[in-house]
N, C-alpha and C. Protein backbone atom coordinates (compact mmCIF):
# COMPACT_ATOMS: atom_id res chain seq x y z
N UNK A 1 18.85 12.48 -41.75
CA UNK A 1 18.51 12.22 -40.37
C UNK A 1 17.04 11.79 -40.30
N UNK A 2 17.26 10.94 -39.38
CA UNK A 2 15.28 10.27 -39.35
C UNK A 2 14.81 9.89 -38.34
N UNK A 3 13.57 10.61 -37.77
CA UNK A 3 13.33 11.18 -36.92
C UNK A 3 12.09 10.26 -36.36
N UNK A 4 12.41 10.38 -34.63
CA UNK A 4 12.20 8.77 -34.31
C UNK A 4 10.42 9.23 -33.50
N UNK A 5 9.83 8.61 -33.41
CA UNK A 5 8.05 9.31 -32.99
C UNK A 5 8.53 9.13 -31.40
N UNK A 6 7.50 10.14 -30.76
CA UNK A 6 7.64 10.06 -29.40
C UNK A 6 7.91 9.29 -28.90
N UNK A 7 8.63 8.34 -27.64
CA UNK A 7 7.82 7.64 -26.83
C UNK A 7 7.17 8.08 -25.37
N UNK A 8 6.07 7.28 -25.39
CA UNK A 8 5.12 7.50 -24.63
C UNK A 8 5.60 6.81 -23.17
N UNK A 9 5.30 7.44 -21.98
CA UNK A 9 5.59 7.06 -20.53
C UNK A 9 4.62 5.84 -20.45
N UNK A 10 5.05 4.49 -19.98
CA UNK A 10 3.83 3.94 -19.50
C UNK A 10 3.24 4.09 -18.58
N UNK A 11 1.41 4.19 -18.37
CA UNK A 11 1.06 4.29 -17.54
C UNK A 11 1.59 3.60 -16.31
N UNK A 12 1.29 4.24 -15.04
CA UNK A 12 1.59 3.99 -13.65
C UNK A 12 0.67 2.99 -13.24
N UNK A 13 0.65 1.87 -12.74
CA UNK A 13 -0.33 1.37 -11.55
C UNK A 13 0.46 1.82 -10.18
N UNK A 14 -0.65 2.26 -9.44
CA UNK A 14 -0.14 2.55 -8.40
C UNK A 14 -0.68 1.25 -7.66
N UNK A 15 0.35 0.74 -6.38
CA UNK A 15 0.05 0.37 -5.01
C UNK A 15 -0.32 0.83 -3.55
N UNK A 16 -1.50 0.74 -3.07
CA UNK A 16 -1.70 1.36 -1.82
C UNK A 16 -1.57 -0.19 -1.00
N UNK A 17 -0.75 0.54 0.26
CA UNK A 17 -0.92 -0.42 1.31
C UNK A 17 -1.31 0.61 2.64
N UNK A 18 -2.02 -0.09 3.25
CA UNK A 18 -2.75 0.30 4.08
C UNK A 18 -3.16 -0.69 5.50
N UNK A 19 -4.04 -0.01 6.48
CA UNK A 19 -4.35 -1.41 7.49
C UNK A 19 -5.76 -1.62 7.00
N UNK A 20 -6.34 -2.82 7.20
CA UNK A 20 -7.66 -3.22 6.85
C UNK A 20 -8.49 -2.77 8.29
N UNK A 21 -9.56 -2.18 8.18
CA UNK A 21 -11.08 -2.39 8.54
C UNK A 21 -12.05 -3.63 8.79
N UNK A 22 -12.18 -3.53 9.92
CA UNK A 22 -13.24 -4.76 9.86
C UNK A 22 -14.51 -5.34 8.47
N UNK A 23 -14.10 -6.33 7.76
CA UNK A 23 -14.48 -7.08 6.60
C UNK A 23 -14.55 -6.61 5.56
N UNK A 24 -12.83 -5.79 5.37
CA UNK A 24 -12.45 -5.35 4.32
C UNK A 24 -11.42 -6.52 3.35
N UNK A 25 -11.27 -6.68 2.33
CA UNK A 25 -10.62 -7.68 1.51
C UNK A 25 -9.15 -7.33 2.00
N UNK A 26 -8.61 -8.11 1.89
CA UNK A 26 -6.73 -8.09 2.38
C UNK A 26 -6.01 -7.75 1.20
N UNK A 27 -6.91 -7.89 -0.29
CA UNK A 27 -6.26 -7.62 -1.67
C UNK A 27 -7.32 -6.74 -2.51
N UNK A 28 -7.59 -6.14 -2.84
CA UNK A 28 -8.42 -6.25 -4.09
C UNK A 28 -7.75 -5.37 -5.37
N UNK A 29 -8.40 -4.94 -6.52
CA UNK A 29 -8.17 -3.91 -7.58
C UNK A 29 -9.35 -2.94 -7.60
N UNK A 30 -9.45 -1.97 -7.57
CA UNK A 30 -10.47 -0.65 -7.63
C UNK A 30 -9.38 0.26 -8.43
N UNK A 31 -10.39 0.25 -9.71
CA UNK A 31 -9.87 0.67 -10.64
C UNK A 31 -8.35 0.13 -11.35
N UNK A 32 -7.62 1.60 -11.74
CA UNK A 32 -6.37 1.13 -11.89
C UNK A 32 -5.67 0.68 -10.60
N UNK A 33 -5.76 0.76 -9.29
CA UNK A 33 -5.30 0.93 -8.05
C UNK A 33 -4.99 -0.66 -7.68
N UNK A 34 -4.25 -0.90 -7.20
CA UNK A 34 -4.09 -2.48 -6.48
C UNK A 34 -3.68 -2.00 -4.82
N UNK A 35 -4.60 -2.73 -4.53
CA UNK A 35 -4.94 -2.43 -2.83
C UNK A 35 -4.59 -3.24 -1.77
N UNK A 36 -3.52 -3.16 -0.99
CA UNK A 36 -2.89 -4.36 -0.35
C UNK A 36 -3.40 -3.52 1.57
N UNK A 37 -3.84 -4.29 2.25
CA UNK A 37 -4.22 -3.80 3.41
C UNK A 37 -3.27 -5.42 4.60
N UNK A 38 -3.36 -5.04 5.31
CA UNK A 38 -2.86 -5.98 6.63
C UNK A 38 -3.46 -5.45 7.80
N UNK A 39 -3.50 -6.24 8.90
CA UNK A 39 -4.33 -6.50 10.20
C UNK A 39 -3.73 -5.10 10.71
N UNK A 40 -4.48 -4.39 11.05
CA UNK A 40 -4.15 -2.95 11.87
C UNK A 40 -4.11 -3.89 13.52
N UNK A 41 -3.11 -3.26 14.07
CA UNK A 41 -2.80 -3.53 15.86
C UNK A 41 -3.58 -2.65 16.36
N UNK A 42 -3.48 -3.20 17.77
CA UNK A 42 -4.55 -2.48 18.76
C UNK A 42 -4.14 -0.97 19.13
N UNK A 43 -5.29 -0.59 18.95
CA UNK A 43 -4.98 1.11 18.82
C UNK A 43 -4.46 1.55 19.92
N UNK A 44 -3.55 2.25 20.21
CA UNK A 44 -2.65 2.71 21.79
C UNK A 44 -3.80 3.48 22.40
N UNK A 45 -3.92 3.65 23.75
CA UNK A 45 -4.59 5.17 24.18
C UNK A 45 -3.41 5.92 24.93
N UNK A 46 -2.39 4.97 25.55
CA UNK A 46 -1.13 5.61 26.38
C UNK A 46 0.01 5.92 24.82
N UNK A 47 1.34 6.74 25.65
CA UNK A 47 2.82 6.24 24.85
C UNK A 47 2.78 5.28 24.31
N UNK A 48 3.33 3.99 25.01
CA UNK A 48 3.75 3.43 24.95
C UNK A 48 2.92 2.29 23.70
N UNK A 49 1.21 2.64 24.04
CA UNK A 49 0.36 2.06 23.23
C UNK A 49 0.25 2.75 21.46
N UNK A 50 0.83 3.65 21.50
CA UNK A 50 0.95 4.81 20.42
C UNK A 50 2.48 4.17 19.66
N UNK A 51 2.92 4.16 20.79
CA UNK A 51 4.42 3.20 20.32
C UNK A 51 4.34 2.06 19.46
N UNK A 52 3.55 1.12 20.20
CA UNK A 52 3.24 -0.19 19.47
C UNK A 52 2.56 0.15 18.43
N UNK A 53 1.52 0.81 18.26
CA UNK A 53 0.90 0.76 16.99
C UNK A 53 1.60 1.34 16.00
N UNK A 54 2.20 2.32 16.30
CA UNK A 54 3.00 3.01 15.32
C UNK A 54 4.10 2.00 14.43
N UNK A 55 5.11 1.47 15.27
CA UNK A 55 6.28 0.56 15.23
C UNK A 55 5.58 -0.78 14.57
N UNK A 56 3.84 -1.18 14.82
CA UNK A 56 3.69 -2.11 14.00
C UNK A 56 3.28 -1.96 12.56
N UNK A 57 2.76 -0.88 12.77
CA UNK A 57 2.28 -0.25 10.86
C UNK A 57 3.45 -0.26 10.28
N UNK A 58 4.31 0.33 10.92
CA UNK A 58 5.63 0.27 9.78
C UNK A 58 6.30 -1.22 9.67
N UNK A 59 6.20 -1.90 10.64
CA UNK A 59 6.56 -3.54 10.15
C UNK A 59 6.14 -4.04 9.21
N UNK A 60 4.73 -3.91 9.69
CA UNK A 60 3.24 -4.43 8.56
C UNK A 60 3.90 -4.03 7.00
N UNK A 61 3.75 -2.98 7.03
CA UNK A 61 4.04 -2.32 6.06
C UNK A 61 5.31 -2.37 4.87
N UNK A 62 6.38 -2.53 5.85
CA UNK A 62 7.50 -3.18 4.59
C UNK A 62 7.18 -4.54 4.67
N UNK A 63 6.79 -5.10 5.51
CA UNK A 63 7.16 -6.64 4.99
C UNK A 63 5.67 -7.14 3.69
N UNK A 64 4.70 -6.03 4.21
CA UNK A 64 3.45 -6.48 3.18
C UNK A 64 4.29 -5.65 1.28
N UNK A 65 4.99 -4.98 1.75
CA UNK A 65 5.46 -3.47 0.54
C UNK A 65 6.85 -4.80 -0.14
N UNK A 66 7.81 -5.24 0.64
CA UNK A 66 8.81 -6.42 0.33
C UNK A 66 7.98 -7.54 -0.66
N UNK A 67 7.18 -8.18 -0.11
CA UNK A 67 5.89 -9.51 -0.73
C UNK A 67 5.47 -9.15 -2.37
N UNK A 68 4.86 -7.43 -2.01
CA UNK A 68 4.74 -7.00 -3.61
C UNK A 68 5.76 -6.52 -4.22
N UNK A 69 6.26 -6.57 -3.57
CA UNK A 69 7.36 -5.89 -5.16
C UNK A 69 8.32 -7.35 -5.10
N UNK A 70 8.31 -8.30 -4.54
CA UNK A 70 8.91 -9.52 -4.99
C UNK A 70 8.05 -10.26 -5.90
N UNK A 71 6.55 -10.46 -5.39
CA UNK A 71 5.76 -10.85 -6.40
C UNK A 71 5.02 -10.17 -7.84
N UNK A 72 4.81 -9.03 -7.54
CA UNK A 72 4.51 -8.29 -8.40
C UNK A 72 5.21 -7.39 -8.89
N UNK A 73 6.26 -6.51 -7.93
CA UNK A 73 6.71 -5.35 -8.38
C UNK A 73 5.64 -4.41 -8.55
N UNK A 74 6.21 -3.10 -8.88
CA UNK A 74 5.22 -1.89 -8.54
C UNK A 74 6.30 -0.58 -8.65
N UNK A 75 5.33 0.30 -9.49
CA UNK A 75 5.64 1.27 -10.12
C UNK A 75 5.84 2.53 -9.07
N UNK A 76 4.34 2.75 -7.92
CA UNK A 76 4.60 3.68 -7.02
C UNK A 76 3.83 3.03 -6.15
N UNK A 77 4.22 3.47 -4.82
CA UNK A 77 3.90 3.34 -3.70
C UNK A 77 3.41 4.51 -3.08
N UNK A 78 2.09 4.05 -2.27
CA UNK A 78 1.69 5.15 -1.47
C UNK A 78 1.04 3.80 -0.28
N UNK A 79 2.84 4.28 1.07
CA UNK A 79 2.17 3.81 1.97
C UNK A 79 1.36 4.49 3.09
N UNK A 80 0.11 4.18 3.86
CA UNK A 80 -0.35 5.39 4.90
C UNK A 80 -0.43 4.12 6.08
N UNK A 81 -1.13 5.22 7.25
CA UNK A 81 -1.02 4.61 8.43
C UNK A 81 -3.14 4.54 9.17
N UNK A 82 -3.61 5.36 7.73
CA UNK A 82 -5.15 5.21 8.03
C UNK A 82 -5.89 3.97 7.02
N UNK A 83 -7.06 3.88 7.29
CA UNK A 83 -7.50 2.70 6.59
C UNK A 83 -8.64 3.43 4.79
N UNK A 84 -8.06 3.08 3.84
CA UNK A 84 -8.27 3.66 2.63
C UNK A 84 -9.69 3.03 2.15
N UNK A 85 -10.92 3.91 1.99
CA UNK A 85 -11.62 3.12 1.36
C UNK A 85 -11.91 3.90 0.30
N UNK A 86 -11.71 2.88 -1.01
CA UNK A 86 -11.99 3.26 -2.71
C UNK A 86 -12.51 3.43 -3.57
N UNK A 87 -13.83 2.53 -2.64
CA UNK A 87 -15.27 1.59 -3.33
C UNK A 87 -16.11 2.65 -3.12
């Protein structure tokens, strides 16, 4: 019997998507991390304004989360609804 060496997990890149900040990059890499952001909507102060913003992050969000993993693909996802800074 002959005995086969570990294999090793490949490392993860993770994907963050997120909303961008005023004159934040729409792409970048920090570190291992690949950083995908889209136009945050106008912040609600009512329901209904809480509604829209909410209902648009999550649009934003698969259709920016659909784009990468058609173009790139991606190992894990961490989507949020605040704006991530890495730098």
């Amino acid at each position: 019997m002959q005995l086969e060496p570990p294999r090793l997990r490949p490392r993860l890149s993770p994907t963050v998507i997120c909303p961008a900040e005023p004159g934040q990059p729409r792409r970048e890499r920090v570190g291992d991390v690949e950083v995908h952001r889209y136009l945050a909507g106008a912040m609600g102060k009512r329901f209904l304004g809480y509604l829209w913003e909410y209902g648009w992050a999550m649009v934003a969000t698969f259709l920016l989360s659909l784009q990468v993993w058609i173009r790139e693909g991606f190992d894990f996802l961490m989507p949020t609804i605040r704006p991530i800074r890495l730098s």
